[in-house]
Protein backbone atom coordinates (compact mmCIF):
# COMPACT_ATOMS: atom_id res chain seq x y z
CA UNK A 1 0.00 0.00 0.00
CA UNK A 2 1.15 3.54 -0.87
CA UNK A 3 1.27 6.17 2.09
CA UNK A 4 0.05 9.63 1.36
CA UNK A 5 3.86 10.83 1.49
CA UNK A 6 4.85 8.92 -1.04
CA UNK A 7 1.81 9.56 -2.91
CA UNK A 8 2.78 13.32 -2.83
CA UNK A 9 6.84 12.53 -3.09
CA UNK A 10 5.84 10.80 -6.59
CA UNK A 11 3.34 13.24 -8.05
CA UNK A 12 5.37 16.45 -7.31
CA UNK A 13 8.42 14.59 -9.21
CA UNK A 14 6.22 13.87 -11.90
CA UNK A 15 5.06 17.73 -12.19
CA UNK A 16 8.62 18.87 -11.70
CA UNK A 17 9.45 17.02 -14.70
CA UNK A 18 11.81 14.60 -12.44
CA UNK A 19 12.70 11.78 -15.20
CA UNK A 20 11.93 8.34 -14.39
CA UNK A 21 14.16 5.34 -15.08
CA UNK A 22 12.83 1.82 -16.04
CA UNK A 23 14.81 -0.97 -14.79
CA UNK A 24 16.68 -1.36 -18.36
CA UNK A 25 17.66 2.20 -18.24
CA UNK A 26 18.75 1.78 -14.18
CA UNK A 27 21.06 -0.53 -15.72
CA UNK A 28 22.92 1.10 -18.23
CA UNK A 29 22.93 4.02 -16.19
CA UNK A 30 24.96 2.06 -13.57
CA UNK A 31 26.91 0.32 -16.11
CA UNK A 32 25.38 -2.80 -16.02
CA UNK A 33 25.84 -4.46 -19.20
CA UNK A 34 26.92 -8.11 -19.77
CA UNK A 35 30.31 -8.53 -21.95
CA UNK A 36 28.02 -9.02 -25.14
CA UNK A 37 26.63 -5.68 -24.99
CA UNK A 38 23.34 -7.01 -23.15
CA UNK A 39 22.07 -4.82 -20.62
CA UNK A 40 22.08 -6.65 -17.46
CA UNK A 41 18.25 -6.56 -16.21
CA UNK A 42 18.48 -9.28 -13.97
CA UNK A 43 21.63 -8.38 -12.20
CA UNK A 44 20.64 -4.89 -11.57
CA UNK A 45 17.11 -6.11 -9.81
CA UNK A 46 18.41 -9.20 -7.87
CA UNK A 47 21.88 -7.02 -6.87
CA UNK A 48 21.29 -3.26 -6.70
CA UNK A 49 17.29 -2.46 -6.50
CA UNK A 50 16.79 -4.69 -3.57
CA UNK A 51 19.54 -2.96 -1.28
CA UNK A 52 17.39 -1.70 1.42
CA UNK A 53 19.28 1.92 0.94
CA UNK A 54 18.37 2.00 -3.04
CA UNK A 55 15.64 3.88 -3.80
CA UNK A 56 12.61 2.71 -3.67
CA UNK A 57 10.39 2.11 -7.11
CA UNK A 58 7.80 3.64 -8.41
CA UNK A 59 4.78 0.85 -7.41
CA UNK A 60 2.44 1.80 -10.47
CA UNK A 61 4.98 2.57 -13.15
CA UNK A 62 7.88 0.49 -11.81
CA UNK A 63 10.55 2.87 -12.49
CA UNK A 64 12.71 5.15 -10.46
CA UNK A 65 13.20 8.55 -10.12
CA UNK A 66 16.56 9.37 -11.65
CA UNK A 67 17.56 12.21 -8.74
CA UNK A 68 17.41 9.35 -6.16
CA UNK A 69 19.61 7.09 -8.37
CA UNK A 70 21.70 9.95 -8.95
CA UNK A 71 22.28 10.38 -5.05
CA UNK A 72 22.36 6.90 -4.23
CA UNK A 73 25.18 6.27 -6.61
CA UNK A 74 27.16 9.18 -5.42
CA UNK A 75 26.83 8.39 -1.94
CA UNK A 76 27.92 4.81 -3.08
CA UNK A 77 31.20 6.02 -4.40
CA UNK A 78 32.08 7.99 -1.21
CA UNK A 79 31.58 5.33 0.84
CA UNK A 80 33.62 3.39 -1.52
């Protein structure tokens, strides 16, 4: 079930024009692509989008919003 915050948190990123990410695109955007060229789908969902600390999807359009991504990767690299 969605809580009224996040209700809020996903339809002001929608107005603000916040981009959203599908899991394919999460992928390359982490550089998650298989040595063929193949974006790595299944790696990026059983590895990365189940860390408790990554963001959290989207429940109705499955996607994420690409300003979380963008701070959970850079907060990934300085504790790196």
């Amino acid at each position: 079930m969605i809580d009224r915050d996040e209700t809020v948190t996903m339809i002001a990123a929608l107005v603000a024009g916040d981009p959203w990410l599908s899991a394919d695109a999460c992928a390359v955007y982490l550089g998650m692509v298989k040595p063929d060229g193949k974006i790595n789908r299944c790696g990026f969902l059983e590895r990365v989008a189940c860390l408790p600390d990554f963001p959290k999807a989207n429940p109705v359009t499955r996607s994420w919003k690409k300003s979380e991504v963008d701070d959970w990767s850079r907060e990934q690299q300085r504790s790196a």
